[in-house]
Protein backbone atom coordinates (compact mmCIF):
# COMPACT_ATOMS: atom_id res chain seq x y z
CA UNK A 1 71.60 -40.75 -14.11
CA UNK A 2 70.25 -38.65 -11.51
CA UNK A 3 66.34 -40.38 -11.69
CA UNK A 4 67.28 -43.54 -11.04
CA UNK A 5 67.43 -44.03 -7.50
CA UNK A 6 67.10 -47.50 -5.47
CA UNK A 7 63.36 -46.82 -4.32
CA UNK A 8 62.37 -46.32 -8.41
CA UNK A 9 64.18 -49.75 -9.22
CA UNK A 10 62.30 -51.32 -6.17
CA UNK A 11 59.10 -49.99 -7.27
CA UNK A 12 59.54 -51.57 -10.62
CA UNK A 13 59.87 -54.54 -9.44
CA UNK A 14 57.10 -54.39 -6.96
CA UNK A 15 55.13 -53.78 -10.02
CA UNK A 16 56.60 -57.01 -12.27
CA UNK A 17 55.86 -59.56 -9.60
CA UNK A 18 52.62 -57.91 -9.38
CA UNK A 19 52.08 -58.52 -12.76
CA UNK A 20 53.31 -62.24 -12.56
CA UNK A 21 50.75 -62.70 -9.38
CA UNK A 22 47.97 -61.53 -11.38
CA UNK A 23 48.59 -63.25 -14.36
CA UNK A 24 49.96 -66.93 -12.56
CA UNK A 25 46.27 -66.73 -10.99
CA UNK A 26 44.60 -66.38 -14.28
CA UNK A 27 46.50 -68.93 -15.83
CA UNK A 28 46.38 -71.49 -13.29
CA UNK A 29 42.34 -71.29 -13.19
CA UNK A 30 42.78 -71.29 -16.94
CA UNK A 31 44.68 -74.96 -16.86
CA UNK A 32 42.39 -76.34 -14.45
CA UNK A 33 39.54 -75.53 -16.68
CA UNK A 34 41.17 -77.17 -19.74
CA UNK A 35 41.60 -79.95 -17.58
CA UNK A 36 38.14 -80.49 -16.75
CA UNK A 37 37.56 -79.55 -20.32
CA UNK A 38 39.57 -82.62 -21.80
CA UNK A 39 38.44 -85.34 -18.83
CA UNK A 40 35.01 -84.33 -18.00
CA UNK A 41 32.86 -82.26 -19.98
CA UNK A 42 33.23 -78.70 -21.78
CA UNK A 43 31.07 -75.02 -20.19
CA UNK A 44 31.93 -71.46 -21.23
CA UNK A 45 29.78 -70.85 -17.83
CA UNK A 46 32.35 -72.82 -16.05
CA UNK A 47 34.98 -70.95 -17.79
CA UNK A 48 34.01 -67.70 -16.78
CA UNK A 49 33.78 -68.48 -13.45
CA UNK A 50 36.93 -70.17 -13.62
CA UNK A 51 38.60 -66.93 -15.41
CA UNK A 52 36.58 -64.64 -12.79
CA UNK A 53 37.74 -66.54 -9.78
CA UNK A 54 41.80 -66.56 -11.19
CA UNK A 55 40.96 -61.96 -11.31
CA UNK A 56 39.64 -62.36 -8.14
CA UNK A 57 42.39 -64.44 -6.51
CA UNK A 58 44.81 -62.24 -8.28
CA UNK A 59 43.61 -59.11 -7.36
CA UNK A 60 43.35 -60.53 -3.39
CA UNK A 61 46.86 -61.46 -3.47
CA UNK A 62 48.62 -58.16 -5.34
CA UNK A 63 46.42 -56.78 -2.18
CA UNK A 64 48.01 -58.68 0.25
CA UNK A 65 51.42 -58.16 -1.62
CA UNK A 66 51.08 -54.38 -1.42
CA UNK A 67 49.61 -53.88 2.66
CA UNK A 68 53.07 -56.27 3.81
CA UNK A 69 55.29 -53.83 2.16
């Protein structure tokens, strides 16, 4: 197959570990929530800053990611 050239497979799977950064970040800030959750005390507040900061960090590393390639 003609379409399938080295720089489309690349580009996939630029955009997979993209997808992992982003979603590692969310789901780290996600476990250190439930953490807090179980030993200290429960917030939906602090959960949405939690699950804003974990977008955030994702979105700053997929940029960093994508300006070293």
């Amino acid at each position: 197959m003609k379409w399938i050239t080295k720089d489309l497979i690349r580009y996939l799977a630029l955009l997979g570990h993209l997808g992992f950064v982003i979603m590692g970040n969310i789901l780290v800030c996600i476990f250190i929530y439930k953490l807090i959750e179980k030993y200290f005390f429960k917030s939906t507040m602090l959960f949405i800053f939690l699950l804003l900061l974990g977008i955030a960090s994702g979105f700053y590393n997929v940029y960093k990611l994508i300006m070293k390639k």
